[in-house]
N, C-alpha and C. Protein backbone atom coordinates (compact mmCIF):
# COMPACT_ATOMS: atom_id res chain seq x y z
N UNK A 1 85.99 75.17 92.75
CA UNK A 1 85.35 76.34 93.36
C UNK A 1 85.14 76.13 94.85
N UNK A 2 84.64 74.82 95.15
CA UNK A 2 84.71 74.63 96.62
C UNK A 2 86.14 74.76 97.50
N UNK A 3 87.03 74.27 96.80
CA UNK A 3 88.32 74.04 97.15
C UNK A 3 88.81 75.51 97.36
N UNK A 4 87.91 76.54 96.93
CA UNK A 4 89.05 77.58 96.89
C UNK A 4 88.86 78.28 98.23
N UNK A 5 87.24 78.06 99.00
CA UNK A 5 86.84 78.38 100.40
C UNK A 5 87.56 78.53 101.68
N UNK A 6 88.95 77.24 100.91
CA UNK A 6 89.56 76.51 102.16
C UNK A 6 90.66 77.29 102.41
N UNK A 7 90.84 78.35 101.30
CA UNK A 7 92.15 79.19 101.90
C UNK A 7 91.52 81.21 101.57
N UNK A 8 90.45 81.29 101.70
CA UNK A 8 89.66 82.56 101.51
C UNK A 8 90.58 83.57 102.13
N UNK A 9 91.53 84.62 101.11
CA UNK A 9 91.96 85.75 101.53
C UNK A 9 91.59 86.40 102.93
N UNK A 10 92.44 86.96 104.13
CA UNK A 10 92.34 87.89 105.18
C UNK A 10 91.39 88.96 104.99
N UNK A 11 91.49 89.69 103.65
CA UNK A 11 90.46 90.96 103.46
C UNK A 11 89.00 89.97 103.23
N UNK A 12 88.71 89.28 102.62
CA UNK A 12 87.36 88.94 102.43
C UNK A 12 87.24 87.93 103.16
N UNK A 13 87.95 87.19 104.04
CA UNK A 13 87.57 86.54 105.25
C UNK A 13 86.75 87.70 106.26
N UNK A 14 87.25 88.41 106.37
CA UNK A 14 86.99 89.53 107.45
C UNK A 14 85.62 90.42 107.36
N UNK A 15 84.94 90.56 105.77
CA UNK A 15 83.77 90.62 105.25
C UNK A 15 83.05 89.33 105.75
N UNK A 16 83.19 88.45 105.52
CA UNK A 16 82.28 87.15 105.47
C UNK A 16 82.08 86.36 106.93
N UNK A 17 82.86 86.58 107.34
CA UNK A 17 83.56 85.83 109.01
C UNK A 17 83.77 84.93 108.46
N UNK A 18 84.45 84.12 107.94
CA UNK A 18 85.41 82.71 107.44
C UNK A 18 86.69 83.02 107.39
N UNK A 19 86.88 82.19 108.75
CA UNK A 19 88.77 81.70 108.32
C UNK A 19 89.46 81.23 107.52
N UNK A 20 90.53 81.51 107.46
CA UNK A 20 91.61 80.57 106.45
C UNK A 20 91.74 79.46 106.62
N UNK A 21 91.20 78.07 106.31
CA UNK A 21 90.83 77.59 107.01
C UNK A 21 92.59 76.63 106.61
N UNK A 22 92.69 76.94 105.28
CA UNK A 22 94.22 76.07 104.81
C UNK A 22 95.50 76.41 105.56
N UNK A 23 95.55 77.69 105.89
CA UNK A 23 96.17 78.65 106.74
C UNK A 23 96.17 78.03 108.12
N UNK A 24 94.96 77.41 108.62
CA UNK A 24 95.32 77.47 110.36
C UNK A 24 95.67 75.66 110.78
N UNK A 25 95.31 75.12 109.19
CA UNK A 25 96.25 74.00 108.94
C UNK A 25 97.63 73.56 109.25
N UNK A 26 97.98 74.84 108.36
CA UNK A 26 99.44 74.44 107.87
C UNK A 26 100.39 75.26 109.37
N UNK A 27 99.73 76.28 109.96
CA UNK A 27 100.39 76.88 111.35
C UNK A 27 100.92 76.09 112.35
N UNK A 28 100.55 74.96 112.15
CA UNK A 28 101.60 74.31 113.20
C UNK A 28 103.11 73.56 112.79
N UNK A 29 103.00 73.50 111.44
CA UNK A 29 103.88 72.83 110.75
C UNK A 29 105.15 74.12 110.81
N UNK A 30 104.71 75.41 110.71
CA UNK A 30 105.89 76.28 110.11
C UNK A 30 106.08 77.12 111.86
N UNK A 31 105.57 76.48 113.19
CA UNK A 31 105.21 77.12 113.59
C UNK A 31 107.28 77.61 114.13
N UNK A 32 108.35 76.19 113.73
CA UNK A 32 109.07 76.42 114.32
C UNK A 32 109.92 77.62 113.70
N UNK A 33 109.63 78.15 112.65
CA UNK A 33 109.78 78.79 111.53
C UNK A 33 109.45 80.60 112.02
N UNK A 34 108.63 80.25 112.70
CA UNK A 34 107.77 82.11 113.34
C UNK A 34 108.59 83.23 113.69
N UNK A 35 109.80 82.55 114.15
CA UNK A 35 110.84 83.45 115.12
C UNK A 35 111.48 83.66 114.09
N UNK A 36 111.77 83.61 112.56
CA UNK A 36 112.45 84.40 111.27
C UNK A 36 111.65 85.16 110.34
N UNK A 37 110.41 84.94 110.46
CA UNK A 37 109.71 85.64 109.80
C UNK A 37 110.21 87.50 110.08
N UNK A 38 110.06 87.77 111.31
CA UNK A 38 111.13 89.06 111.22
C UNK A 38 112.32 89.50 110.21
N UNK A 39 112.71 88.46 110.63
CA UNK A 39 114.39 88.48 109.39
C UNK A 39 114.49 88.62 107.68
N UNK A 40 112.98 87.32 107.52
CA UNK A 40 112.50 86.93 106.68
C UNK A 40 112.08 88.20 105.90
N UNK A 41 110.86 88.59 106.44
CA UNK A 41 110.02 90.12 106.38
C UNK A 41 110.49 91.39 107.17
N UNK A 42 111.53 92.13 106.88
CA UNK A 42 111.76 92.47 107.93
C UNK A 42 110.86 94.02 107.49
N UNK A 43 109.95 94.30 106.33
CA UNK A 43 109.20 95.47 106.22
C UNK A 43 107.78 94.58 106.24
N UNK A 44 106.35 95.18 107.18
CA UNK A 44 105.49 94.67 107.20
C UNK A 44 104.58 94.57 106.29
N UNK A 45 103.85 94.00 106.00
CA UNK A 45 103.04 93.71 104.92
C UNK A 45 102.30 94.87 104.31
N UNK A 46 102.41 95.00 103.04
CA UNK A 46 101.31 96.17 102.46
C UNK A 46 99.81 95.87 102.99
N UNK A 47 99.37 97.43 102.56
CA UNK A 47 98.17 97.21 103.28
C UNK A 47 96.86 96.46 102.22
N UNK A 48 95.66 96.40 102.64
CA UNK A 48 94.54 95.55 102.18
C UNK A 48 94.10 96.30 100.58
N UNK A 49 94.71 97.37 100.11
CA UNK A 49 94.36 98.06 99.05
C UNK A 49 94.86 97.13 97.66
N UNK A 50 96.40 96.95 98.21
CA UNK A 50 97.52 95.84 97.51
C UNK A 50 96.26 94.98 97.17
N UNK A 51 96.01 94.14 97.98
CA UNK A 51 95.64 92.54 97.61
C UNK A 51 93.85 93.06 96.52
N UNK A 52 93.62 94.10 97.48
CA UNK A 52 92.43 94.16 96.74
C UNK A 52 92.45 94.70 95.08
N UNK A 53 93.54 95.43 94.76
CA UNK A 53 93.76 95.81 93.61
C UNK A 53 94.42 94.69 92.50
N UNK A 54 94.97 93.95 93.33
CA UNK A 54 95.77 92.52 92.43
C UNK A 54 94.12 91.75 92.24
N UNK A 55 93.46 90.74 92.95
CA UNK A 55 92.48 90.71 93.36
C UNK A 55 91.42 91.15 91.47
N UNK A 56 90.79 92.69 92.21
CA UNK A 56 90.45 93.41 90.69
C UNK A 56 91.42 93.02 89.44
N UNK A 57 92.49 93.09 89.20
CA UNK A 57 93.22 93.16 88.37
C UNK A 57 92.86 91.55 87.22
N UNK A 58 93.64 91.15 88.49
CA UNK A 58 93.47 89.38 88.12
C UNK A 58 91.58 88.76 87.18
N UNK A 59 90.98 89.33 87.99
CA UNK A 59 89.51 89.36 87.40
C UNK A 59 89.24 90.10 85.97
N UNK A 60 89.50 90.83 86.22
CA UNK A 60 88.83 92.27 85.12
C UNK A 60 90.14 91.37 84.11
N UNK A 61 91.44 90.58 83.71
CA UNK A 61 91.84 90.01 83.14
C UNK A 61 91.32 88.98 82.61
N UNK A 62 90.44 88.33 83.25
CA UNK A 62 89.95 87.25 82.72
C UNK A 62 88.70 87.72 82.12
N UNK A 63 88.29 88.49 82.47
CA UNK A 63 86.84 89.21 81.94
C UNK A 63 87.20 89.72 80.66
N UNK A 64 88.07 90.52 80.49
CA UNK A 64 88.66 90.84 79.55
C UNK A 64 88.36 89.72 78.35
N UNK A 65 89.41 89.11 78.84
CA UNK A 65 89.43 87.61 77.70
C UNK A 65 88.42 87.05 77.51
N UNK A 66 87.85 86.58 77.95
CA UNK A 66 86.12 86.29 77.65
C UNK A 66 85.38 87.16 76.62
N UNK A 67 85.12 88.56 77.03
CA UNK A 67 85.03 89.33 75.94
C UNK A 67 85.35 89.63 74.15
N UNK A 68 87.01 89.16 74.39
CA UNK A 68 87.92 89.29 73.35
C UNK A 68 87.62 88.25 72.46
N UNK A 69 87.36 86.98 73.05
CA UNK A 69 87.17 85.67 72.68
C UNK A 69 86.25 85.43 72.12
N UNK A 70 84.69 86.26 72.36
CA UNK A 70 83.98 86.23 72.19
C UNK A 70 83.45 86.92 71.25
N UNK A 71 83.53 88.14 71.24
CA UNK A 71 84.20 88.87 69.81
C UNK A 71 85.12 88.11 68.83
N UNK A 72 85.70 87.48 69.30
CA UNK A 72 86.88 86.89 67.94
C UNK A 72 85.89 86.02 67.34
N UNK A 73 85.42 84.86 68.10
CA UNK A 73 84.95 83.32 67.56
C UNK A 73 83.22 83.89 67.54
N UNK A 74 82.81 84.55 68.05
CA UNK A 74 81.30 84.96 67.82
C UNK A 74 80.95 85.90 66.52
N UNK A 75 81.36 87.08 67.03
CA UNK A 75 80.88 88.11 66.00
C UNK A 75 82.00 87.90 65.07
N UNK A 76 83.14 88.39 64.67
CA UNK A 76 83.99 87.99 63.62
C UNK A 76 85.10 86.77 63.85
N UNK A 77 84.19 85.88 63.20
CA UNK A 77 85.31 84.47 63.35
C UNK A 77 86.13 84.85 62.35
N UNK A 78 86.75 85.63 61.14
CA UNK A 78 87.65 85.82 60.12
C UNK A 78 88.82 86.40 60.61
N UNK A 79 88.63 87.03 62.18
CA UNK A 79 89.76 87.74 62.50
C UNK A 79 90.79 86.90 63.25
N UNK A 80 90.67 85.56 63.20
CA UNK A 80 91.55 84.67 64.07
C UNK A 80 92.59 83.91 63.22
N UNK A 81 91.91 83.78 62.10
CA UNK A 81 92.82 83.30 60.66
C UNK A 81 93.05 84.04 60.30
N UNK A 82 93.09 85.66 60.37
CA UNK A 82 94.18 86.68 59.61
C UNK A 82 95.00 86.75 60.56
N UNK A 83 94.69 86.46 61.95
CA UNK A 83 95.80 86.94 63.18
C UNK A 83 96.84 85.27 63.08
N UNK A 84 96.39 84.54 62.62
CA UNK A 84 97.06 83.63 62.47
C UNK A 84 98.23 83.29 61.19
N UNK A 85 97.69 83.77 60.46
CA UNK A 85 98.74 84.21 59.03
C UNK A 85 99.24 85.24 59.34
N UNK A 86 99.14 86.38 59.70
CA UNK A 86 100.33 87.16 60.44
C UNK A 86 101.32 87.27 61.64
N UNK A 87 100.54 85.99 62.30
CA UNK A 87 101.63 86.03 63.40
C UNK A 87 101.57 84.18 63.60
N UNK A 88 102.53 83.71 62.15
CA UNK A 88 102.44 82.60 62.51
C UNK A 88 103.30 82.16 63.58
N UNK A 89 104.29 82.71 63.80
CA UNK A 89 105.21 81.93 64.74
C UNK A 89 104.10 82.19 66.32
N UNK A 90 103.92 83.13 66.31
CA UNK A 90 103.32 82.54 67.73
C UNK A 90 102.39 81.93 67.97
N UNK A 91 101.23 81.94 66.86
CA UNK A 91 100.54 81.30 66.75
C UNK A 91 100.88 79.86 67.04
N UNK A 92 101.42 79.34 65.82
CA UNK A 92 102.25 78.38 66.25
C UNK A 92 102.62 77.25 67.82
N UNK A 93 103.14 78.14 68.71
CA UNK A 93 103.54 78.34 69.83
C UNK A 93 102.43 78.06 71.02
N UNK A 94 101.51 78.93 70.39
CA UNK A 94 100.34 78.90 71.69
C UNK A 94 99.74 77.64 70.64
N UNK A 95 99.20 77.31 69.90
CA UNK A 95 98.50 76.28 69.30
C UNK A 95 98.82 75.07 69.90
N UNK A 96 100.41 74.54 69.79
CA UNK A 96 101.20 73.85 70.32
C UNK A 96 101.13 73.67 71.88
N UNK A 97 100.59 74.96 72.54
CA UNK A 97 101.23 74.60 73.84
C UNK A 97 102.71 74.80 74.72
N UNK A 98 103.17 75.89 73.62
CA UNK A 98 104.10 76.04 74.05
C UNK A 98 105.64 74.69 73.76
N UNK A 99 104.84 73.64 73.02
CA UNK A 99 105.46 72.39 72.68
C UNK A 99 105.92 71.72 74.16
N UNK A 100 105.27 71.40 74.93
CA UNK A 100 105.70 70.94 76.91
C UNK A 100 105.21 69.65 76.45
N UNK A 101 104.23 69.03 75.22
CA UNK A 101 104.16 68.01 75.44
C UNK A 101 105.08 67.42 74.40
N UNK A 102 105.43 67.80 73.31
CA UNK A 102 105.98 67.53 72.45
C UNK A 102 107.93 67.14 73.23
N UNK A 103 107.74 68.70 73.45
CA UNK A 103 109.38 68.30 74.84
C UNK A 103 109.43 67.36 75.63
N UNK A 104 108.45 67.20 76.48
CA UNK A 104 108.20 65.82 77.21
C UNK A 104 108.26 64.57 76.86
N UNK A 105 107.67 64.48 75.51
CA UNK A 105 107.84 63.20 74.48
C UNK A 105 109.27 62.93 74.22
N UNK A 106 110.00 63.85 73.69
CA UNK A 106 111.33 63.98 73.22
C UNK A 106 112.38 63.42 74.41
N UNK A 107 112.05 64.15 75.71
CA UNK A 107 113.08 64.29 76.74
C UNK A 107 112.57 63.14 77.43
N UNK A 108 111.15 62.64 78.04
CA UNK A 108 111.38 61.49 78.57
C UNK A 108 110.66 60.31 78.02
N UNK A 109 109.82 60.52 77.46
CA UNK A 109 108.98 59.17 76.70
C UNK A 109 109.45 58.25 76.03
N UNK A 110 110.41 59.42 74.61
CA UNK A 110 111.83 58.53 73.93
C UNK A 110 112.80 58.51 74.27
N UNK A 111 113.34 59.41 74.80
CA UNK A 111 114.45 59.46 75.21
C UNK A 111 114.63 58.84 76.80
N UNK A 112 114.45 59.36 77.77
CA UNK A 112 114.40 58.39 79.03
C UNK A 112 114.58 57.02 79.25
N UNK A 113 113.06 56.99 78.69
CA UNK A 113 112.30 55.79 78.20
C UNK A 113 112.56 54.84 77.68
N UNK A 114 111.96 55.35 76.45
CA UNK A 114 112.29 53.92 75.21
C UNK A 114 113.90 54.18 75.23
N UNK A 115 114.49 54.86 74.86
CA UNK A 115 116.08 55.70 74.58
C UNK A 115 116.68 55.04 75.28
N UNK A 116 116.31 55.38 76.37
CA UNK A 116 117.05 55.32 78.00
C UNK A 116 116.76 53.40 78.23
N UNK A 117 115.64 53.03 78.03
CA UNK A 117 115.64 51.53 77.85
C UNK A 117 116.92 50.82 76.59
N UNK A 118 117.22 51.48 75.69
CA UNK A 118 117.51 51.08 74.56
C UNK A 118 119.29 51.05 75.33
N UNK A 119 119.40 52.33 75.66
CA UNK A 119 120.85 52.76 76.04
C UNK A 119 121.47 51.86 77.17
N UNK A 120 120.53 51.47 78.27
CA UNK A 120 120.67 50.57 79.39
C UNK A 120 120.70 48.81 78.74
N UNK A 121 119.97 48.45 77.49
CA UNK A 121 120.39 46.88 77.05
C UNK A 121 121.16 47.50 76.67
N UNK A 122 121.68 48.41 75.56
CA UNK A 122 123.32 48.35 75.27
C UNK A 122 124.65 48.29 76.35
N UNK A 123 123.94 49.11 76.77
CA UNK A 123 124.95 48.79 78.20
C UNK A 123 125.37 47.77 78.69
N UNK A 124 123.88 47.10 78.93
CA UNK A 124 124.06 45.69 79.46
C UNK A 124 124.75 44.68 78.54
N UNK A 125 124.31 44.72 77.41
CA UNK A 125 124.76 43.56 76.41
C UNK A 125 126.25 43.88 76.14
N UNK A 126 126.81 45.25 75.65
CA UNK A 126 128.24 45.24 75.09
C UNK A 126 129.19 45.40 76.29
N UNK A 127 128.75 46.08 77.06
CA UNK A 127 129.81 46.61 78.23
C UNK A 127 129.59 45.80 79.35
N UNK A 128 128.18 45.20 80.02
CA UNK A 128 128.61 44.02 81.30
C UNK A 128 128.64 43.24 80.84
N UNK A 129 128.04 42.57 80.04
CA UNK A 129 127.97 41.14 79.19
C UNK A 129 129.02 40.93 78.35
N UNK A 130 129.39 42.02 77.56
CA UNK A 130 130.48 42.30 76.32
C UNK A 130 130.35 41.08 75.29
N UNK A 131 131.05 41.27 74.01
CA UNK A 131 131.25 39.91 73.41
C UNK A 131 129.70 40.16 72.49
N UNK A 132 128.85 40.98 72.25
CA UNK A 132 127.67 40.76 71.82
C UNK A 132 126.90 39.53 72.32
N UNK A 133 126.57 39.19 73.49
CA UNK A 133 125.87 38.13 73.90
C UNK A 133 126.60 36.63 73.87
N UNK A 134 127.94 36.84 73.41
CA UNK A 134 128.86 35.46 73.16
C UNK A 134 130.01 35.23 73.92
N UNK A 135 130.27 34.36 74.29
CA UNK A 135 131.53 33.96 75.15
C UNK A 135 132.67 34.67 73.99
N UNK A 136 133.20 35.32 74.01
CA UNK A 136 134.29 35.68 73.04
C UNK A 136 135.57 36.70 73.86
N UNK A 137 136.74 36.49 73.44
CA UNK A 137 137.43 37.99 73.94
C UNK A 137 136.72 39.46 73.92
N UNK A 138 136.64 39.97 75.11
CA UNK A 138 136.19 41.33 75.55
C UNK A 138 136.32 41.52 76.26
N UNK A 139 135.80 42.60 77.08
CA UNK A 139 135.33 43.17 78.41
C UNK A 139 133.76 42.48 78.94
N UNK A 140 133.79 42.53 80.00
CA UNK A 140 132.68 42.13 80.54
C UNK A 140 132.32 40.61 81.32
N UNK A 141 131.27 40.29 81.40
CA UNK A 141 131.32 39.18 81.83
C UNK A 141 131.54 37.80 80.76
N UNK A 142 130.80 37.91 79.61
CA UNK A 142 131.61 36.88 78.44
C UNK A 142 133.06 37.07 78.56
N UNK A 143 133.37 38.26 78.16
CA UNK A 143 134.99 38.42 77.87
C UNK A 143 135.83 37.46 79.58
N UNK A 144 135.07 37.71 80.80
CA UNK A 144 135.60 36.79 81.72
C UNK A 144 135.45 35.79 81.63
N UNK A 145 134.57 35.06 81.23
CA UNK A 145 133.85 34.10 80.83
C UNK A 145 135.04 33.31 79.98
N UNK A 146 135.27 34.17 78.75
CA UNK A 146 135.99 33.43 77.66
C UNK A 146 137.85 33.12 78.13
N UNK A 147 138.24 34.30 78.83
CA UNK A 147 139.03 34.44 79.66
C UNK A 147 139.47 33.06 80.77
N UNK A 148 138.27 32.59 81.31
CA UNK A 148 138.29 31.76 82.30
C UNK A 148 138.46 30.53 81.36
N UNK A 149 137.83 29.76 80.53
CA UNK A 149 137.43 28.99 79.99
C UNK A 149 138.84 28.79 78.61
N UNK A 150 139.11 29.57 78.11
CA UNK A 150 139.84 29.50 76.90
C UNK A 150 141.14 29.72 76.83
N UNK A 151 141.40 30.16 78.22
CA UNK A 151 142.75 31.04 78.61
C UNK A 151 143.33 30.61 79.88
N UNK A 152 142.42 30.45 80.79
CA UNK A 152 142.81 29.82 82.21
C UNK A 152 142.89 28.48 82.28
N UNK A 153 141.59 27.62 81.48
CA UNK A 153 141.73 26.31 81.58
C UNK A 153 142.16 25.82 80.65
N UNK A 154 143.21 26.15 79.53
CA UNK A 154 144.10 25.36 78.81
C UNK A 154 145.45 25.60 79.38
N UNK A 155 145.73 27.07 80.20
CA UNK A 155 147.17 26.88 80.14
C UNK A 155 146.93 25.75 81.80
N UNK A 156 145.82 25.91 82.62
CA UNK A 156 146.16 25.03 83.74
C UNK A 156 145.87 23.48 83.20
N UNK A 157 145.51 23.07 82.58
CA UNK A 157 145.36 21.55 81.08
C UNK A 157 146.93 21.57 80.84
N UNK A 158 147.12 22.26 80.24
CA UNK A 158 148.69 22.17 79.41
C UNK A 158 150.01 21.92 81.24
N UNK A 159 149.49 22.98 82.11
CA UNK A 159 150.36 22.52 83.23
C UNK A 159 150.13 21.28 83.77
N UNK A 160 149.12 21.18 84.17
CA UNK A 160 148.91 20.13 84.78
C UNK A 160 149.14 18.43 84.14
N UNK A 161 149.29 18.48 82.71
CA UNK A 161 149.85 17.81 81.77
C UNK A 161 151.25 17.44 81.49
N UNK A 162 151.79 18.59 81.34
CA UNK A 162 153.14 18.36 81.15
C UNK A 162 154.18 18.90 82.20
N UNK A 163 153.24 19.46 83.66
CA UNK A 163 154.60 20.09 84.66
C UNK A 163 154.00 18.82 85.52
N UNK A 164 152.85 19.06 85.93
CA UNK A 164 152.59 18.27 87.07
C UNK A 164 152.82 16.48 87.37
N UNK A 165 151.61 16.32 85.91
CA UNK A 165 151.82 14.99 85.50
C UNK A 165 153.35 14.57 84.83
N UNK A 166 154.10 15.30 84.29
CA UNK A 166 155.08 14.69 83.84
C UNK A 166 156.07 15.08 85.47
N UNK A 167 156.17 15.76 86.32
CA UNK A 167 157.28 15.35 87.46
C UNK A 167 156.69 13.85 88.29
N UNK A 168 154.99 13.50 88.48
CA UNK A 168 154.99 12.32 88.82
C UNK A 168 155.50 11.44 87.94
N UNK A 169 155.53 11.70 86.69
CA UNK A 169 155.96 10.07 85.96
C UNK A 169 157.18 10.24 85.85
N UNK A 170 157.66 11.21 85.81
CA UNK A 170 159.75 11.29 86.20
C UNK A 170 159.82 10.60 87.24
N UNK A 171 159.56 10.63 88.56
CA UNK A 171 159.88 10.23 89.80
C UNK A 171 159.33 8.66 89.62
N UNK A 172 158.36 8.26 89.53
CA UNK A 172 157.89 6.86 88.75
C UNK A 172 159.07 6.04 88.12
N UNK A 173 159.06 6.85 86.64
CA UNK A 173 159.71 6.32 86.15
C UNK A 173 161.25 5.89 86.29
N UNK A 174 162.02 6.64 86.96
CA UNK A 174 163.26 7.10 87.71
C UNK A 174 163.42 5.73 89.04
N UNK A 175 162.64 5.68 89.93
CA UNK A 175 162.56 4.45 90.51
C UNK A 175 162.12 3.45 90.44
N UNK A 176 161.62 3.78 89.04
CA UNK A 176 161.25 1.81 87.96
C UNK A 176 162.33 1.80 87.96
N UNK A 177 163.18 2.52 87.23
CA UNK A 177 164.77 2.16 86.28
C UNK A 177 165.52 1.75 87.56
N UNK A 178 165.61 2.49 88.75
CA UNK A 178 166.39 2.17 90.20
C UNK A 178 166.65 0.93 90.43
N UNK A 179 165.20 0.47 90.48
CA UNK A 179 164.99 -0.71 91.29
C UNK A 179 165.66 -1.56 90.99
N UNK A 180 166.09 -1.75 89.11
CA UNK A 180 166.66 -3.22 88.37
C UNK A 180 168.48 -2.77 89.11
N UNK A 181 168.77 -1.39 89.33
CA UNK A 181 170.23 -2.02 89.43
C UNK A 181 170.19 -2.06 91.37
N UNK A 182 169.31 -2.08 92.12
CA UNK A 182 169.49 -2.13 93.39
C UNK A 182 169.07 -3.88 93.54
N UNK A 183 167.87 -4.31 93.20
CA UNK A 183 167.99 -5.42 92.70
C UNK A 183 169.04 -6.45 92.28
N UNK A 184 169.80 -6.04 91.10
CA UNK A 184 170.99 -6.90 91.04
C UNK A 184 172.39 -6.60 91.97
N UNK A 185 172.33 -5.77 93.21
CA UNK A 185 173.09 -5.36 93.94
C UNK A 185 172.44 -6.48 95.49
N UNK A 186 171.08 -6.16 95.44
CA UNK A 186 170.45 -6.97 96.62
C UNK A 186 169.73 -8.17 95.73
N UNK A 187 170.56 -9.38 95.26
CA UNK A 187 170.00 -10.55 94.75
C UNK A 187 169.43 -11.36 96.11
N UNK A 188 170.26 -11.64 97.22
CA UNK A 188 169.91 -13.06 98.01
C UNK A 188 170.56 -13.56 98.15
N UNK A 189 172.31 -13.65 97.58
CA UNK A 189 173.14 -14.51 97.56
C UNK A 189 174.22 -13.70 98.19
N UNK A 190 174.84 -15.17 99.11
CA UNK A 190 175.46 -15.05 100.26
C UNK A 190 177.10 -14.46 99.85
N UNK A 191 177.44 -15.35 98.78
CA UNK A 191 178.74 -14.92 98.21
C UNK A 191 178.91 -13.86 97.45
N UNK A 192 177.66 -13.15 96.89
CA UNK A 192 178.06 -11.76 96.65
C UNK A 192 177.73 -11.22 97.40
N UNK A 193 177.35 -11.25 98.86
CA UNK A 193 178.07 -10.27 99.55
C UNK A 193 179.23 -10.52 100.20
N UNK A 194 179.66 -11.43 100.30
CA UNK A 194 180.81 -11.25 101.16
C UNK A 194 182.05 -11.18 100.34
N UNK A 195 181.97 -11.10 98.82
CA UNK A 195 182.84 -10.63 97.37
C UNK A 195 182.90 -9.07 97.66
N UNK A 196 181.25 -8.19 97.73
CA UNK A 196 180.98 -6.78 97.80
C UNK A 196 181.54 -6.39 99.51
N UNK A 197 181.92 -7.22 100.21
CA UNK A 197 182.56 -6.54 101.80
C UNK A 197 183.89 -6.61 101.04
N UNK A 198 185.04 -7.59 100.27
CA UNK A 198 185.92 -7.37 99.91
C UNK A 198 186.45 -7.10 99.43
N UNK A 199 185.36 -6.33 98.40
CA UNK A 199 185.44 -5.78 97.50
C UNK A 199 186.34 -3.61 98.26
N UNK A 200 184.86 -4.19 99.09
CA UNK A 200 184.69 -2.71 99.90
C UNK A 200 186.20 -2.62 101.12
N UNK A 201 186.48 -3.99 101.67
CA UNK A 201 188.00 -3.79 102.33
C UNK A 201 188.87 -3.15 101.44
N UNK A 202 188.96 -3.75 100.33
CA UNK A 202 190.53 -3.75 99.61
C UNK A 202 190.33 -2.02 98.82
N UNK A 203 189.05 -1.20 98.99
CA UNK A 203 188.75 -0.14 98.64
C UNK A 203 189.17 0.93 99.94
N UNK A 204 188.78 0.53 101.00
CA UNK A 204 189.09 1.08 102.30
C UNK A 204 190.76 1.39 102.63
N UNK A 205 191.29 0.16 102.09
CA UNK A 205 192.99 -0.04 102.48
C UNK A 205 193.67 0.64 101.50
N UNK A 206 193.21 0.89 100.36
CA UNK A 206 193.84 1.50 99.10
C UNK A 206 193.99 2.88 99.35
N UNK A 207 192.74 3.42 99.84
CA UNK A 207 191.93 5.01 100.28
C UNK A 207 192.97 5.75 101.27
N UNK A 208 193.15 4.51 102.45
CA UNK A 208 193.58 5.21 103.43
C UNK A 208 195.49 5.11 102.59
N UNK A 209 196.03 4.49 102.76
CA UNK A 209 196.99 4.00 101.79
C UNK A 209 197.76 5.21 100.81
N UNK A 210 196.63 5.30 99.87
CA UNK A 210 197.25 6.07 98.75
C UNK A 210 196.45 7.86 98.68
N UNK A 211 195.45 7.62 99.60
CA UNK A 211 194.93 9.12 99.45
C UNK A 211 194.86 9.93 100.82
N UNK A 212 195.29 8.96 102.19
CA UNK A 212 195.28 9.23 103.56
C UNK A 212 196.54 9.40 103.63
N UNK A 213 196.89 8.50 103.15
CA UNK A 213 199.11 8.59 103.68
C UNK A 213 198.53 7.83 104.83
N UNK A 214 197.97 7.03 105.48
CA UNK A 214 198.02 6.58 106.87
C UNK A 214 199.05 5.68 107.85
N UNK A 215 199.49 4.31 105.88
CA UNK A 215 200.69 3.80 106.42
C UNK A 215 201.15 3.60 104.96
């Protein structure tokens, strides 16, 4: 009731001398706004009869109801339970509230909510996580997971085993075996080499000889 002082209608401001007082508030905020109000409004405001008749209206409505109410639940309380068995559905309806809380429950309490909590771990667990919480083939981060681990690091195990490690022990092994016949080629002894130079003349003279034509 106090609160309502703060924005007291133009016609009964003008009875009382009290400004609007919510009104000369908010005027600086819309003030950049002033220069459309023309556009906005472009027929001027009805006159003070308007507001005063809405005003009456609005009242003598609630007065009304008070009355009605009072009559119903005072003098005949029987007439609210026959109006209620004949008009159950609306009854119903207004009893309820129109059901805004019941909707509200539905749309965000469970559903949002708890729902919307429920829908977001599924999310999380089958689709980013995937795998139901387990390293296994899927989508998600397990399914990468299992991917990395079960799939990446056996076939790079299996390469690195048998491509990598087996070309070092080829090459190893390949110049173990070398060594024994370069070895018995480079013993130390003086007369096999100078057997292997005449060996290598009488190879030279043959070459040029029989495959040069030279002489």
């Amino acid at each position: 009731m106090v609160a309502g002082y703060l924005g007291i209608p133009q016609v009964i401001g003008h009875l009382v001398h009290l400004p609007n007082w919510f009104e000369g508030f908010l005027h600086p905020v819309f003030e950049p706004a002033h220069h459309a109000l023309a556009t906005v409004f472009p027929h001027p405001a009805e006159g003070e009869s308007l507001e005063w008749g809405l005003m009456f209206a609005s009242v003598a409505v609630a007065t009304v109801g008070i009355f009605v109410a009072r009559y119903f639940y005072k003098n005949r309380p029987d007439l609210p339970a026959r109006l209620a068995q004949s008009f159950a559905g609306p009854y119903r309806v207004l009893l309820n509230k129109y059901y805004v809380d019941e909707v509200y429950s539905a749309v965000f309490v469970r559903g949002l909510a708890l729902g919307g909590g429920r829908t977001l771990h599924a999310v999380d667990r089958y689709v980013v996580d995937g795998g139901d919480g387990e390293v296994r083939p899927g989508l998600g981060a397990n399914g990468i997971a299992w991917l990395v681990r079960d799939v990446v690091a056996r076939f790079s195990d299996l390469w690195d085993k048998y491509v990598v490690d087996a070309l070092v022990n080829l090459i190893a092994f390949t110049l173990d075996n070398a060594s024994y016949v370069f070895r018995s080629v480079q013993n130390g002894l003086v007369q096999h080499y100078a057997l292997a130079m005449l060996i290598g003349l009488f190879l030279m003279i043959g070459a040029g000889r029989f495959l040069l034509g030279l002489y």
